[in-house]
Protein backbone atom coordinates (compact mmCIF):
# COMPACT_ATOMS: atom_id res chain seq x y z
CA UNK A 1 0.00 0.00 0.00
CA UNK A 2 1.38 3.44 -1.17
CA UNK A 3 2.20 5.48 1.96
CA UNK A 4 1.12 9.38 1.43
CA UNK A 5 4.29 11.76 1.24
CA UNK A 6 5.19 13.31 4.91
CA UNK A 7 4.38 16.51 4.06
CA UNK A 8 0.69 17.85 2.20
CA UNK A 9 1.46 19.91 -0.61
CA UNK A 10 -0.22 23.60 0.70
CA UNK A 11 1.32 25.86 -2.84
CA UNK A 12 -1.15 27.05 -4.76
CA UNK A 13 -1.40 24.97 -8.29
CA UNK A 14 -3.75 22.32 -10.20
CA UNK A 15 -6.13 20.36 -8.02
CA UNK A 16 -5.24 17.41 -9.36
CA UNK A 17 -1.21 17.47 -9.00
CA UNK A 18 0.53 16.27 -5.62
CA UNK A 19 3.12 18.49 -6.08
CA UNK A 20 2.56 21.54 -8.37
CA UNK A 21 5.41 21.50 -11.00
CA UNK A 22 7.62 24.51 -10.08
CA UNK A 23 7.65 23.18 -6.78
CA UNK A 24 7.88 19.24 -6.95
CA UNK A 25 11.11 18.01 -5.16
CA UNK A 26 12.31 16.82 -8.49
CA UNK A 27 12.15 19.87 -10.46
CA UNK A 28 13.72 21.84 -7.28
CA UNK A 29 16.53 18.91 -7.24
CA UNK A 30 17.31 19.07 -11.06
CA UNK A 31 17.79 22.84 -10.82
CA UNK A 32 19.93 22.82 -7.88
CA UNK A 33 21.74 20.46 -9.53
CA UNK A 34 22.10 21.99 -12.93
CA UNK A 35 23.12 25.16 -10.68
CA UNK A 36 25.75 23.83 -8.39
CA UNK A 37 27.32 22.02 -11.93
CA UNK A 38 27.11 25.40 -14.18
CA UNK A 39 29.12 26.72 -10.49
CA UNK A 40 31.14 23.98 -10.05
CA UNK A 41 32.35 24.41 -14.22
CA UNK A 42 33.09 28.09 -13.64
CA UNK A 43 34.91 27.68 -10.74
CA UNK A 44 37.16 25.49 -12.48
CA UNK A 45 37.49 27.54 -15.47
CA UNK A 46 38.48 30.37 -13.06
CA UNK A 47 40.68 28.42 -11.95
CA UNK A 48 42.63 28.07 -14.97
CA UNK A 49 41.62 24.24 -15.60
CA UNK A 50 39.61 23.96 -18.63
CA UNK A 51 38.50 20.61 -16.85
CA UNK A 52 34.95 19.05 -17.11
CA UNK A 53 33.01 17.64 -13.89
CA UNK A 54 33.90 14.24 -14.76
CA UNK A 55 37.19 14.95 -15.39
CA UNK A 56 37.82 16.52 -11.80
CA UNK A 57 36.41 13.70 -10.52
CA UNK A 58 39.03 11.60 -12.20
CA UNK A 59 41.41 13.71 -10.59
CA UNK A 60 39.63 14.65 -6.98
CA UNK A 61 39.83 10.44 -6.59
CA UNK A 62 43.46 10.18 -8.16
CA UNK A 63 44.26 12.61 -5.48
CA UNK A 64 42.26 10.93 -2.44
CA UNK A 65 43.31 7.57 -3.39
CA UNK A 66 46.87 7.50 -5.13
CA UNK A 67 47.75 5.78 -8.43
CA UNK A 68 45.32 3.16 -8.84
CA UNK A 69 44.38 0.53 -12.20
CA UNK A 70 42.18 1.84 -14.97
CA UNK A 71 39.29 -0.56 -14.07
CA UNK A 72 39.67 0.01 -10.13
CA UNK A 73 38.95 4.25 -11.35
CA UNK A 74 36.55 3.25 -13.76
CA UNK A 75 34.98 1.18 -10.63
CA UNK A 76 35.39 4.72 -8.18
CA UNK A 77 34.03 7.35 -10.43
CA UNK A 78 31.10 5.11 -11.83
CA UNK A 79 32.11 4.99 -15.43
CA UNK A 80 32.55 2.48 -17.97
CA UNK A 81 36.04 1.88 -19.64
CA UNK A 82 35.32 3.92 -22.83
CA UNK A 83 34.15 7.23 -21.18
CA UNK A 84 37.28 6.87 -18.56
CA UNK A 85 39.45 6.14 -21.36
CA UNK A 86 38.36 9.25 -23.41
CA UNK A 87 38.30 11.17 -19.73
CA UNK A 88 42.11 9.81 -19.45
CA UNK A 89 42.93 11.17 -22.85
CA UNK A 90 42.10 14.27 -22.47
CA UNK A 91 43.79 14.08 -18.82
CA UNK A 92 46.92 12.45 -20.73
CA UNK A 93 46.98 16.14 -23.27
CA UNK A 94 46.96 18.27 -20.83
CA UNK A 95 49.79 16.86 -18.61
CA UNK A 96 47.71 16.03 -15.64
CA UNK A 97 48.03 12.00 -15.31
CA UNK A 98 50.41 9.16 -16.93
CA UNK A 99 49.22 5.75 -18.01
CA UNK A 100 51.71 3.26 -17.62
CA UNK A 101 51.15 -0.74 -18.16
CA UNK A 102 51.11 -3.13 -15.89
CA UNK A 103 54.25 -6.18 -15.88
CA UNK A 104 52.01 -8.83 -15.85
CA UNK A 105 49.08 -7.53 -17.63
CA UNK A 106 50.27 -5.80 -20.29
CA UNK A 107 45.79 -5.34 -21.00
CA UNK A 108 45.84 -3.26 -17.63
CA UNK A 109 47.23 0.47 -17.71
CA UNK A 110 48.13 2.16 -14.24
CA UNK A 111 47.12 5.80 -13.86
CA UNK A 112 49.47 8.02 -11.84
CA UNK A 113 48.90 11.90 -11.51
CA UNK A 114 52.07 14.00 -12.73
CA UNK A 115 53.52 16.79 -11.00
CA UNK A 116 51.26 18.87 -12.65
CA UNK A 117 47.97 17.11 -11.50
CA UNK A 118 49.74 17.40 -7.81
CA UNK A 119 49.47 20.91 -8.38
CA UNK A 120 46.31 21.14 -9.63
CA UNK A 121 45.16 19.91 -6.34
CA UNK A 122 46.21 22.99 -4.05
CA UNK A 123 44.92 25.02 -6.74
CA UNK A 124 41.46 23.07 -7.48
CA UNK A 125 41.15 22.41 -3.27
CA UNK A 126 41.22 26.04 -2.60
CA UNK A 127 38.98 27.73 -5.48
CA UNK A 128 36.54 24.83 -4.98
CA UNK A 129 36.36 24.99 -1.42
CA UNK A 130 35.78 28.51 -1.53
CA UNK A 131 32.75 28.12 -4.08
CA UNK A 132 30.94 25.53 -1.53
CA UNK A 133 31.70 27.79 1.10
CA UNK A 134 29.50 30.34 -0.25
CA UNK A 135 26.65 27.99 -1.89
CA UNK A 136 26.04 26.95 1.56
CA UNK A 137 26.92 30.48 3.58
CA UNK A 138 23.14 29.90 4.19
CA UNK A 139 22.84 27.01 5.79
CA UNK A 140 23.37 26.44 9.84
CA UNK A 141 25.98 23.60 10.19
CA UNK A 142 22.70 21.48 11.47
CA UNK A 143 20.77 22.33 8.36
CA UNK A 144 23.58 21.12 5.70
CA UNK A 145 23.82 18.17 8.21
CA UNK A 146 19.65 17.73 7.53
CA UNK A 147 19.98 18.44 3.93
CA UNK A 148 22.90 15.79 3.23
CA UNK A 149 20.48 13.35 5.76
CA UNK A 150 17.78 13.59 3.00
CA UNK A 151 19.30 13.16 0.01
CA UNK A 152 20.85 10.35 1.27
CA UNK A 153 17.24 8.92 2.45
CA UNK A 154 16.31 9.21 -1.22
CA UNK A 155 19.06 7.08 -2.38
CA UNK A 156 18.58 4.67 0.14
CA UNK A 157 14.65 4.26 -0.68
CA UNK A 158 15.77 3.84 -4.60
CA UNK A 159 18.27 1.34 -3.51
CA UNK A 160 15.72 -0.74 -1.22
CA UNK A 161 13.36 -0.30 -3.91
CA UNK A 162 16.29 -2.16 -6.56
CA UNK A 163 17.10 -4.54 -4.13
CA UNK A 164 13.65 -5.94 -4.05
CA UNK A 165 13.56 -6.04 -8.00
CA UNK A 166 11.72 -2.39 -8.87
CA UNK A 167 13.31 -0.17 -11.20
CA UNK A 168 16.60 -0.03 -12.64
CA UNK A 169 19.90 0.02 -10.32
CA UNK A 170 21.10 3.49 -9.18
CA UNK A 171 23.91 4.72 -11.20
CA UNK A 172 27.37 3.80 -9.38
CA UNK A 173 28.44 6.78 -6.90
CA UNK A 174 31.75 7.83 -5.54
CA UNK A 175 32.33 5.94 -2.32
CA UNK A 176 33.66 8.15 1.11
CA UNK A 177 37.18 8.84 1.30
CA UNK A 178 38.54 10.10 4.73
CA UNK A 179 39.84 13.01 3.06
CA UNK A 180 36.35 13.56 1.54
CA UNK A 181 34.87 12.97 4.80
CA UNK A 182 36.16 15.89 6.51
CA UNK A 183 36.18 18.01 3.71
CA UNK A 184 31.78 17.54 3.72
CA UNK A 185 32.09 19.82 6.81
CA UNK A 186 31.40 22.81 5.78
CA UNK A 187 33.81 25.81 6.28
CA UNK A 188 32.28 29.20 7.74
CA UNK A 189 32.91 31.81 6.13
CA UNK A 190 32.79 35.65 8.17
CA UNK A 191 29.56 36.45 8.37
């Protein structure tokens, strides 16, 4: 039996609709998403990386982790071998990571960051942290804390929801790193 959502929809909008379009929590999420990644892309742009999302990501685990086997970051950032390969590429031009293969598996290629991509990271760490800083320059430490809570509630309901054979699987998401960990908290800026 369906359960009925915790909260009663009280916006004005159609009769018929649970949750009026412009404020359904999937609309709100897609444009806070397509915010924080039109952000995120500037940020790095300002920081003089002409890098994509995915790309940092590449890197952000590369740095968190250490060198690591193409599959094993295929397997971290939740992409297949062809979009990390063209990701790696495009990593390789740039001067950021090496590829190297592997003794015994001369299929496998290691990925290392260069000195370059080491420096990226101060860079990257800094400008980035700075932009999340002020996204959330609104929000209490408890109230991120909340808002992390309930996204996290909706993945876990999609998961359950998999697990007993509804719907398709979640896409793969970056596991915790300790270094991720404590950079979640979020840094106060001077109000």
């Amino acid at each position: 039996m369906p359960q009925e959502p915790p909260h009663e929809c009280t916006r004005a909008g159609p009769k018929t609709s649970l949750f009026p379009l412009e404020h359904s929590p999937g609309r709100v999420l897609h444009r806070a998403n397509v915010a924080m990644r039109a952000g995120l892309l500037r940020t790095l742009r300002d920081s003089g990386f002409e890098l994509s999302i995915e790309e940092w990501v590449v890197l952000s685990s590369l740095w968190d982790y250490g060198e690591m086997a193409q599959p094993d970051l295929g397997d971290r950032v939740g992409k297949d071998r062809h979009f990390v390969s063209r990701l790696l590429d495009s990593l390789e031009e740039r001067r950021l990571v090496v590829r190297r293969g592997v003794k015994d598996d001369r299929r496998i290629k290691r990925v290392k960051l260069t000195a370059e991509g080491e420096k990226a990271k101060e860079v990257l760490s800094r400008s980035l942290s700075h932009y999340l800083s002020q996204v959330f320059s609104r929000f209490s430490q408890a109230d991120y804390d909340a808002f992390l809570q309930g996204l996290e509630k909706i993945i876990a309901w999609h998961t359950e929801q998999h697990a007993r054979g509804v719907g398709d699987p979640l896409p793969t998401v970056l596991p915790s790193s300790p270094a991720r960990a404590s950079s979640r908290k979020r840094v106060r800026t001077q109000e």
